[in-house]
Protein backbone atom coordinates (compact mmCIF):
# COMPACT_ATOMS: atom_id res chain seq x y z
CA UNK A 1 -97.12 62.26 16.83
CA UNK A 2 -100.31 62.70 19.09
CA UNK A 3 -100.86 64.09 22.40
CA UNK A 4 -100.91 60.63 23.54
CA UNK A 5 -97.86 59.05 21.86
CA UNK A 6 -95.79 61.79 23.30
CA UNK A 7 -97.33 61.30 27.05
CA UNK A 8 -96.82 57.70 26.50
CA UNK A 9 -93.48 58.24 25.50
CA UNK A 10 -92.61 61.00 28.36
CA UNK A 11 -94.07 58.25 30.59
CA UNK A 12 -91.48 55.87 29.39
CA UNK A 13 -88.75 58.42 29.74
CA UNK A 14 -89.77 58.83 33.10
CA UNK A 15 -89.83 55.57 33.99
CA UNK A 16 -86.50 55.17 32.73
CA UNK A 17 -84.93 57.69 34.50
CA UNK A 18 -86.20 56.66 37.78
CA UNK A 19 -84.18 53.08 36.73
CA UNK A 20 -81.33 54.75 36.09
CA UNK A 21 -81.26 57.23 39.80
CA UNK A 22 -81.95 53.90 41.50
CA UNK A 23 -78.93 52.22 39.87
CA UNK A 24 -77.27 54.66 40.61
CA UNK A 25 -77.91 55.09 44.27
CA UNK A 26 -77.33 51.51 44.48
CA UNK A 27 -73.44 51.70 43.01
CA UNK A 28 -72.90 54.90 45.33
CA UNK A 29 -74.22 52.73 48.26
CA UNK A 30 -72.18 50.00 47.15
CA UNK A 31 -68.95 52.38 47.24
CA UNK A 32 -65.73 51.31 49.38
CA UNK A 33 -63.71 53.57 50.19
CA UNK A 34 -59.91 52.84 50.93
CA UNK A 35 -59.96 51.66 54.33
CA UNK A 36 -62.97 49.29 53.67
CA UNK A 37 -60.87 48.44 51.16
CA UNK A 38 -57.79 47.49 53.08
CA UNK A 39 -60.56 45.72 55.55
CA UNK A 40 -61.77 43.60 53.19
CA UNK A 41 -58.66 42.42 52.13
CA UNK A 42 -57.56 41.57 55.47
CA UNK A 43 -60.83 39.55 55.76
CA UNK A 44 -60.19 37.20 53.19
CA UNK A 45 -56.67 36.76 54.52
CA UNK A 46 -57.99 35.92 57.86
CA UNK A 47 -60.43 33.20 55.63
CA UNK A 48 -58.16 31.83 54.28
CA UNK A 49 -57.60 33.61 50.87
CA UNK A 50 -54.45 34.95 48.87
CA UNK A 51 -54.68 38.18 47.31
CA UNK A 52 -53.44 37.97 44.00
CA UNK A 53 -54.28 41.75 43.24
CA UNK A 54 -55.16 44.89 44.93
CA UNK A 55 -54.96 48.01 43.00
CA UNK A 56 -56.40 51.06 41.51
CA UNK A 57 -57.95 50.93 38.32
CA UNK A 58 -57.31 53.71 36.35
CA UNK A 59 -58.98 54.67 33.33
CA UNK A 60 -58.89 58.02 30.95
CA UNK A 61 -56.55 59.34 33.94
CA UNK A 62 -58.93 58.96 36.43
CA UNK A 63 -59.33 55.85 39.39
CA UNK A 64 -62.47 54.52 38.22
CA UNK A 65 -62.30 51.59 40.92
CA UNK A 66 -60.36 48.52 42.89
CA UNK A 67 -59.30 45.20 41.36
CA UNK A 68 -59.32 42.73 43.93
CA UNK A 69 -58.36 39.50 43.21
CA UNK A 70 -57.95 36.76 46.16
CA UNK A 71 -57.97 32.75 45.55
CA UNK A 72 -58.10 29.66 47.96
C-alpha cells in the first residue's frame, strides 16, 4: 500500500469517526431521563392518548432504554 492509499484511507477513518462522535452526541442529547419520562407520558394523556406501555428495557442485565407505547 502507498503513502497515499494509507492517507486516503486514514482520511476515511477520520471521517468516519467524526460520524460516529456526532451520532453519538446526538443520542446523548436525545437522552430522557426518568422524570422527562414520567412528563412525557403525562403529555400524551393530557392529548388525548392511552399508554399502553411504559417500562424499562432491559437488556444483558442492564436498562438500555424506555418503551413507550401510547394510542388514540
Amino acid at each position: 500500500m502507498s503513502v497515499e492509499q494509507k492517507l486516503a484511507m486514514l482520511r476515511q477513518v477520520n471521517a468516519e469517526t467524526d460520524s460516529y462522535r456526532q451520532r453519538m452526541r446526538d443520542l446523548i442529547s436525545a437522552a430522557q431521563d426518568d422524570a422527562e419520562i414520567t412528563d412525557l407520558a403525562d403529555r400524551l394523556v393530557a392529548a388525548g392518548f392511552r399508554i399502553d406501555r411504559n417500562q424499562p428495557f432491559v437488556f444483558e442485565g442492564a436498562h438500555f432504554c424506555q418503551v413507550l407505547t401510547a394510542r388514540r
